[in-house]
Protein backbone atom coordinates (compact mmCIF):
# COMPACT_ATOMS: atom_id res chain seq x y z
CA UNK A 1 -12.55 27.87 3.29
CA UNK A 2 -8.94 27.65 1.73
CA UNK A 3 -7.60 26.71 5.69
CA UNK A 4 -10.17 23.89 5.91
CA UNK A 5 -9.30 22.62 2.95
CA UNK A 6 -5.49 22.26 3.96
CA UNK A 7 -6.29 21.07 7.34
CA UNK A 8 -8.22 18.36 5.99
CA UNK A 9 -5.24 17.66 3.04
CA UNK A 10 -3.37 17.37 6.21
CA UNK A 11 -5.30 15.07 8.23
CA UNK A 12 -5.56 12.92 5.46
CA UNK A 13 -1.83 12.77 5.23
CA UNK A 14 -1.28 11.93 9.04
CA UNK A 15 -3.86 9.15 8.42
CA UNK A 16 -2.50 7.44 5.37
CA UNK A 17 1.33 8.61 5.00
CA UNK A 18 2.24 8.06 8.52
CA UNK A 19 0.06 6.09 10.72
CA UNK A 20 -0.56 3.49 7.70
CA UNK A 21 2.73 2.92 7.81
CA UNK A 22 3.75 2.27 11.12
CA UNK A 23 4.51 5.65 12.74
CA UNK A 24 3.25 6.01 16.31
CA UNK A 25 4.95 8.24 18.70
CA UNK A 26 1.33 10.45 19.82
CA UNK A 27 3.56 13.96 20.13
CA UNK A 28 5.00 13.53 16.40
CA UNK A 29 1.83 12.60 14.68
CA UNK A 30 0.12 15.47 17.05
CA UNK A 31 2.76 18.22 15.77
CA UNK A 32 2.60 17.02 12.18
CA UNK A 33 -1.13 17.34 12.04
CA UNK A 34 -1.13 21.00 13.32
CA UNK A 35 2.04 22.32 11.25
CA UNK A 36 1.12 24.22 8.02
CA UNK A 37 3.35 22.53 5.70
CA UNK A 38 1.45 24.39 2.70
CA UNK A 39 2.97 27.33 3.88
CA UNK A 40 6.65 26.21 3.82
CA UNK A 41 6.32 25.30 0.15
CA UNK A 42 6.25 28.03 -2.89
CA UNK A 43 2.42 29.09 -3.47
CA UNK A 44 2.76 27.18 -6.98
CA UNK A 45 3.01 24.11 -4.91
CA UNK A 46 0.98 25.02 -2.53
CA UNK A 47 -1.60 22.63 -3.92
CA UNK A 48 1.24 19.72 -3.57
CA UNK A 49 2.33 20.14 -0.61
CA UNK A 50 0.41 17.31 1.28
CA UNK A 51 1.74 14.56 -0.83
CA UNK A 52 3.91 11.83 -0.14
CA UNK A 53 6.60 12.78 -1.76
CA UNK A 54 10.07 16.02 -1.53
CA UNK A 55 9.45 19.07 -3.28
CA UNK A 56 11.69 21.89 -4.39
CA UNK A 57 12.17 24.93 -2.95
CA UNK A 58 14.64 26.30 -5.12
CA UNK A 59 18.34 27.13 -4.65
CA UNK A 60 18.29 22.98 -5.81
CA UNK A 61 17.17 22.55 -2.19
CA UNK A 62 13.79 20.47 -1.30
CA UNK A 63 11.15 20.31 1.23
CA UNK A 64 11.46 16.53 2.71
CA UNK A 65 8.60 14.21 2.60
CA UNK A 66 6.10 14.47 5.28
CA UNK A 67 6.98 10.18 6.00
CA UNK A 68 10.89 11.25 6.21
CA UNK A 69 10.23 14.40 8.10
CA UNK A 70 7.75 12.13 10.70
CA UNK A 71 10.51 9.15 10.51
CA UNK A 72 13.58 11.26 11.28
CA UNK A 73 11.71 12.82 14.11
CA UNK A 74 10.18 9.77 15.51
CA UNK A 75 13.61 8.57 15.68
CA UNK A 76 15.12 11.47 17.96
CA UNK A 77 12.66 10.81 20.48
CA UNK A 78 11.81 13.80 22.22
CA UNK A 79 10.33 14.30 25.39
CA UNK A 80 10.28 18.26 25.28
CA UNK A 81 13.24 19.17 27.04
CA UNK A 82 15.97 18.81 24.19
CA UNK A 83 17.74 21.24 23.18
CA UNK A 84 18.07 20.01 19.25
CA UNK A 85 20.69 20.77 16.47
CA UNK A 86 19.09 21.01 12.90
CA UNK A 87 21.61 20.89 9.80
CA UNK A 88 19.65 22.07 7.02
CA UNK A 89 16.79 24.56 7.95
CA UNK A 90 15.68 24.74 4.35
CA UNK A 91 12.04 26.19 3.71
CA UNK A 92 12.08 25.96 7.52
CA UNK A 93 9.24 23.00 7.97
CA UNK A 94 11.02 19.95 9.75
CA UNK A 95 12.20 22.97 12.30
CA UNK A 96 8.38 23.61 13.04
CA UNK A 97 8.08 20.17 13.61
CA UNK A 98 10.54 20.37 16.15
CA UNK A 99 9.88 23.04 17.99
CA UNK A 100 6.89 22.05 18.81
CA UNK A 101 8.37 18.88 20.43
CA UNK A 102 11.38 20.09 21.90
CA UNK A 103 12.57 23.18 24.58
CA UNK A 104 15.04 24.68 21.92
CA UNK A 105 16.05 24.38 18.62
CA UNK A 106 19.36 26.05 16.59
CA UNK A 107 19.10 25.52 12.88
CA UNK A 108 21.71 25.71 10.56
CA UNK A 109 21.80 26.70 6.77
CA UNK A 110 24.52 27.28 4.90
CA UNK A 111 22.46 29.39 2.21
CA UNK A 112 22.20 32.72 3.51
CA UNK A 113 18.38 33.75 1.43
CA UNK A 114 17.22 30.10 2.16
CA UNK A 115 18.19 30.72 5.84
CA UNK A 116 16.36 34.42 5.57
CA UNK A 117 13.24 33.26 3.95
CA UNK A 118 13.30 30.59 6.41
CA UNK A 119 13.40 32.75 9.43
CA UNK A 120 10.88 35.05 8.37
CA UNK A 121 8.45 32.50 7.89
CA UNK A 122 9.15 30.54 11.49
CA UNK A 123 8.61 34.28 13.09
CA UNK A 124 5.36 35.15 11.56
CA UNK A 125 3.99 31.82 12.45
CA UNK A 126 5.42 32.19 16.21
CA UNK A 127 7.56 29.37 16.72
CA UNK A 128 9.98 31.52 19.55
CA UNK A 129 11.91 28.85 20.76
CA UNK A 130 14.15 28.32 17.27
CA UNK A 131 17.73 29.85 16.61
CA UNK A 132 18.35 29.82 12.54
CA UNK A 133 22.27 30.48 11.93
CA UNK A 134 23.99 30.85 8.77
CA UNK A 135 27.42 28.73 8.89
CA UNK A 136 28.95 25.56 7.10
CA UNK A 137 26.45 22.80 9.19
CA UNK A 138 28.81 19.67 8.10
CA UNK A 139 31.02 20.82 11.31
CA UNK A 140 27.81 21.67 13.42
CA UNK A 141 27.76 24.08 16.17
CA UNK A 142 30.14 23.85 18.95
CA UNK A 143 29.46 26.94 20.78
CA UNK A 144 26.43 25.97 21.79
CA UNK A 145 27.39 22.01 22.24
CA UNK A 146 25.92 20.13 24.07
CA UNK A 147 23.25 18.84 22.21
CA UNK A 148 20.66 16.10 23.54
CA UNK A 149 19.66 15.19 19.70
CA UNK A 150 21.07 16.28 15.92
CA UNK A 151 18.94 15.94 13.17
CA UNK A 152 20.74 16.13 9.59
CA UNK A 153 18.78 16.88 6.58
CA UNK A 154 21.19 16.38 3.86
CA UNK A 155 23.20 13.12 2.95
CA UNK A 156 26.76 12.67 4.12
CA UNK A 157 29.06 10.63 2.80
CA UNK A 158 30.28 9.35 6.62
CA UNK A 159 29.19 10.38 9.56
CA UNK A 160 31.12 13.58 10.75
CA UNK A 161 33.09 13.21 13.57
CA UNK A 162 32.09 16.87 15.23
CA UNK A 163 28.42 15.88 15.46
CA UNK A 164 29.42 13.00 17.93
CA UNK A 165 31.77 14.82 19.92
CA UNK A 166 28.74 17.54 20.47
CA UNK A 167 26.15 15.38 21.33
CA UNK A 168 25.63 15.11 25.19
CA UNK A 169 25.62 11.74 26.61
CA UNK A 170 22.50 9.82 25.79
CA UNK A 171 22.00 12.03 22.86
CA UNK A 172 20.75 11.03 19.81
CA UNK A 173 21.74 11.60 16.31
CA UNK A 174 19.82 11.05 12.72
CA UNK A 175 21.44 11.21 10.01
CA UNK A 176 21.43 9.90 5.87
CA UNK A 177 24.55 8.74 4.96
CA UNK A 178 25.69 7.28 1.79
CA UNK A 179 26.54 8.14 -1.75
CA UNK A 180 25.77 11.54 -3.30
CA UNK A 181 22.46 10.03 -4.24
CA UNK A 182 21.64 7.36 -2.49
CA UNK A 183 21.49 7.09 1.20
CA UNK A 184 20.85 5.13 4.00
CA UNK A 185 19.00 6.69 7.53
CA UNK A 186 21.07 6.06 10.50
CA UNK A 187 20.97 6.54 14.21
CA UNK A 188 23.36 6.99 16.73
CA UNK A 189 23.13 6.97 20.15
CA UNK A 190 26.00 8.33 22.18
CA UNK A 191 26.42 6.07 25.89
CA UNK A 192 28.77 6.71 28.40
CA UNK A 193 30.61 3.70 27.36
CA UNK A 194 30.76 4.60 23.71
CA UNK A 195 28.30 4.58 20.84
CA UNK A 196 25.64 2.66 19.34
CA UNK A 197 25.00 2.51 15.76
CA UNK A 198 21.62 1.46 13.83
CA UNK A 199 20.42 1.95 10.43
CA UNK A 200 16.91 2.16 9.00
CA UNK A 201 15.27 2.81 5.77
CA UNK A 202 16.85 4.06 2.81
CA UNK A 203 16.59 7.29 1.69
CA UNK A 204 17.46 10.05 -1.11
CA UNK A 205 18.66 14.11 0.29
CA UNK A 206 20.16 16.48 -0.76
CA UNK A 207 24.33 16.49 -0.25
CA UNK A 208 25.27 17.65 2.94
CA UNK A 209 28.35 20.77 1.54
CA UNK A 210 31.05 21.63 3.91
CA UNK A 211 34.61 20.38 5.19
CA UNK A 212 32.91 17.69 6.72
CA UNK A 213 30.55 16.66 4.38
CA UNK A 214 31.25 16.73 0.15
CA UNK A 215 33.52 19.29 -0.12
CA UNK A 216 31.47 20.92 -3.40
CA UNK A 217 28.52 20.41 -5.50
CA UNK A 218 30.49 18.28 -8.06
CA UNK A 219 31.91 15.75 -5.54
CA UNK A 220 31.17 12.29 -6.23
């Protein structure tokens, strides 16, 4: 009974969060109608965790917004044989997403129980073809470079240099960048002739920490 109910929470959600407003790549709306987002919240949010909005999953780390989650992915475009850099695993869900639309994906998180609790939960729920590594994700992940798409979850204040330089030609990166708490989403494509830049809607995440990101939690 409790299953139906959150499947239908999460139909609903497809319907009127993302399709409403303007989201249409088939494979994204198809994987964010079958993940279980309820389970990649804490149970007293369980009840929550269909609505249009970031929750907390402690550590003063959040669960995106099923529209951001959606957006960000759309943006990637994946046809299912990326191999995908996450920064920012966090309770784990926006990975889910993405495995079910690409070949691979390695997952960084910087906090180590975060990364745990996050791993746990993507094995018992048998998504196989995810990596989750604990390491600063500001400088992302050169030994396994290249990468045909990075996603970001946290806000930078520029875009890092080492995500470009691992991105394989006519790769894609997403990424908030901005102030500490206010961001913009941007995209950038990297061409053999150099890159192109776009931005999109604004946006509010958490800070992305690390020597290429804000150096602490009190940076400004």
């Amino acid at each position: 009974m409790k299953q139906n109910y959150f499947e239908k929470k999460r139909l609903s959600m497809v319907e009127n969060q993302l399709e409403h407003r303007g989201l249409k790549d088939i494979r994204v709306l198809e994987a964010m109608r079958k993940v279980p987002r309820h389970l990649f919240v804490i149970d007293e949010l369980q009840e929550r965790a269909y609505d249009d909005c970031a929750l907390p999953i402690g550590e003063g780390q959040t669960i995106s917004q099923p529209y951001m989650v959606a957006c960000m992915t759309e943006l990637l475009e994946l046809k299912g044989d990326e191999k995908v850099l996450e920064v920012g695993t966090g309770s784990g869900y926006q990975c889910a997403v993405l495995s079910m639309l690409a070949r691979e994906v390695y997952t960084v998180e910087r906090i180590r129980s975060i990364a745990s609790d996050a791993e746990k939960l993507l094995t018992s729920l048998k998504y196989n073809n995810v990596k989750v590594i604990v390491s600063d994700g500001s400088i992302g992940l050169p030994e396994h470079a290249p990468f045909d798409c990075i996603i970001v979850t946290a806000g930078a204040p520029e875009i890092p240099r080492p995500y470009i330089d691992q991105l394989a030609v006519d790769g894609r990166l997403v990424i908030p960048v901005g102030s500490r708490y206010s961001q913009v989403l941007c995209k950038i494509r990297k061409t053999s002739s150099g890159i192109q830049e776009s931005t999109y809607t604004a946006c509010v995440f958490v800070p992305l920490i690390g020597k290429e990101g804000w150096r602490s939690e009190n940076d400004y």
